[in-house]
PDB file of N, CA and C in Angstrom:
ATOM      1  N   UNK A   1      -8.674 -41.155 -86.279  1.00  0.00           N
ATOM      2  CA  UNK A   1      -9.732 -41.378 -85.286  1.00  0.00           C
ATOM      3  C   UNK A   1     -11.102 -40.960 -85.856  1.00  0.00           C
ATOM      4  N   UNK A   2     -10.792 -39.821 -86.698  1.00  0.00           N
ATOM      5  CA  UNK A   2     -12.503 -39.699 -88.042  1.00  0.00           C
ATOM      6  C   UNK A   2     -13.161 -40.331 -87.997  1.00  0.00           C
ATOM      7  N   UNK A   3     -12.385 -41.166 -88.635  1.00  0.00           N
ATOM      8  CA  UNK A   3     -12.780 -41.825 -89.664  1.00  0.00           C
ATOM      9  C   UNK A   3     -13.330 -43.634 -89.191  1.00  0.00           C
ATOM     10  N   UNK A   4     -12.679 -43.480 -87.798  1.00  0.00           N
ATOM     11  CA  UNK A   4     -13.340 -44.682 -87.267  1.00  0.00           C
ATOM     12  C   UNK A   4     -14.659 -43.935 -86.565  1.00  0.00           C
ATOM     13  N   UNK A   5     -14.420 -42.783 -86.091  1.00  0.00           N
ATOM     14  CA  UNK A   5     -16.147 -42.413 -85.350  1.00  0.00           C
ATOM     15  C   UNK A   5     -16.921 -42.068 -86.759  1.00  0.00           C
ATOM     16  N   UNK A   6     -16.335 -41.919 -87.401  1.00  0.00           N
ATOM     17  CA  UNK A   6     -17.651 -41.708 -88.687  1.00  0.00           C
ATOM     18  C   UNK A   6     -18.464 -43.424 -89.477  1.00  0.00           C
ATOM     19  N   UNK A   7     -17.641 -44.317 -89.296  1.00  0.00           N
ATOM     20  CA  UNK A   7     -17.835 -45.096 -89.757  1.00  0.00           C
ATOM     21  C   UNK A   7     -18.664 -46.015 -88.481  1.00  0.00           C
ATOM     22  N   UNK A   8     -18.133 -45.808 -87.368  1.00  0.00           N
ATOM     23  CA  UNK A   8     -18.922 -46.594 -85.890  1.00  0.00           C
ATOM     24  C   UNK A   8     -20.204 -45.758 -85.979  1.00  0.00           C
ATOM     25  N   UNK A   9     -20.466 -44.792 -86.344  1.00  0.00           N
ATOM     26  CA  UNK A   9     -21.154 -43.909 -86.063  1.00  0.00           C
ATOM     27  C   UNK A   9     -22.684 -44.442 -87.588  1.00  0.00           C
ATOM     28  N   UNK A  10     -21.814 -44.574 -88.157  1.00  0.00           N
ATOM     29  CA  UNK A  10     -22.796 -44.991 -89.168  1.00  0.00           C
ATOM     30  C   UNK A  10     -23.032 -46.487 -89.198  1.00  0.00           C
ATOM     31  N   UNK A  11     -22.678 -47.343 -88.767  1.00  0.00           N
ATOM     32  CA  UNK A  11     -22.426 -48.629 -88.449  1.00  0.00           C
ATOM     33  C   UNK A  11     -24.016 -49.053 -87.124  1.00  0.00           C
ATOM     34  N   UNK A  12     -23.864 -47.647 -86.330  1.00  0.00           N
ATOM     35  CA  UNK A  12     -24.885 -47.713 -85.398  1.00  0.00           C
ATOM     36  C   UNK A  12     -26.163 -47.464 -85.733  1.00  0.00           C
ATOM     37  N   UNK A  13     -25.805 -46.591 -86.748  1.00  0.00           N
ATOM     38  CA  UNK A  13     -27.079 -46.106 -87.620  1.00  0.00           C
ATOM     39  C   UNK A  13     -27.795 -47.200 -88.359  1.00  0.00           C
ATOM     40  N   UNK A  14     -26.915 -47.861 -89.281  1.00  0.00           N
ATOM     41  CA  UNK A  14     -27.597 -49.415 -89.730  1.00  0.00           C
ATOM     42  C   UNK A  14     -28.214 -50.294 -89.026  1.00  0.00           C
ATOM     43  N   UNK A  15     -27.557 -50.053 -87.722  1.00  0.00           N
ATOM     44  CA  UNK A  15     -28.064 -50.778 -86.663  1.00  0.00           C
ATOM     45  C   UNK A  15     -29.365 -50.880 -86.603  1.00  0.00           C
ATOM     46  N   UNK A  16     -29.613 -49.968 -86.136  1.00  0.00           N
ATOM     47  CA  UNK A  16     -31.020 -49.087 -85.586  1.00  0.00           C
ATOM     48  C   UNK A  16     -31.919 -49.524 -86.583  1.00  0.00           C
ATOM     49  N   UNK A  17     -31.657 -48.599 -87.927  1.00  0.00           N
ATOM     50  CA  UNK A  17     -32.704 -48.653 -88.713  1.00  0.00           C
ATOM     51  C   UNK A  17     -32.945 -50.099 -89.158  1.00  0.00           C
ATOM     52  N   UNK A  18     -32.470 -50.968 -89.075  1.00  0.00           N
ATOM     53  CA  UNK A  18     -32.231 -53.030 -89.412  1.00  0.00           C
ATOM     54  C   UNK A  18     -33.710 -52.512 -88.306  1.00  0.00           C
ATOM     55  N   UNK A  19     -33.224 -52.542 -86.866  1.00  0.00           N
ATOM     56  CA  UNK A  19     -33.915 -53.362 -85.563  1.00  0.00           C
ATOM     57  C   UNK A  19     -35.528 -52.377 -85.908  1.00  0.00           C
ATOM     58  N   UNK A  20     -35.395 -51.153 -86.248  1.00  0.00           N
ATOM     59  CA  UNK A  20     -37.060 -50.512 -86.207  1.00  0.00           C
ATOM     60  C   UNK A  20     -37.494 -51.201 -87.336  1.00  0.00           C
ATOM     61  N   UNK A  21     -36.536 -51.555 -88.926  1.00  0.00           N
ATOM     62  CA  UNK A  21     -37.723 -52.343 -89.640  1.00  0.00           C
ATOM     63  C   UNK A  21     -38.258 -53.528 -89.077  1.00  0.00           C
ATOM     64  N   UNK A  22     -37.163 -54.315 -88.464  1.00  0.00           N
ATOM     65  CA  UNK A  22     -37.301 -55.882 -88.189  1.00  0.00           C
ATOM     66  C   UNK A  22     -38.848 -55.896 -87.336  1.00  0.00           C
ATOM     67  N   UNK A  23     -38.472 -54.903 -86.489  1.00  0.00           N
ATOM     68  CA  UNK A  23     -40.020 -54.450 -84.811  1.00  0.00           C
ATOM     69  C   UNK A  23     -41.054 -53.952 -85.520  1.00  0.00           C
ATOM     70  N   UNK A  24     -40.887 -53.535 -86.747  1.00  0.00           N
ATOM     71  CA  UNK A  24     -42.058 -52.231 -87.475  1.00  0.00           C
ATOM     72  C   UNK A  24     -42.562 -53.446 -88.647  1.00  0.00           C
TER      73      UNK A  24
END
């Protein structure tokens, strides 16, 4: 279960930082 919240968890993180460059 880690290892899937570590990886969703960083998965969300890419997220994010994609959508503030894409807006920025």
């Amino acid at each position: 279960m880690k290892e899937i919240d570590i990886k969703s968890l960083l998965i969300g993180f890419l997220l994010a930082a994609t959508i503030l460059l894409a807006m920025g």
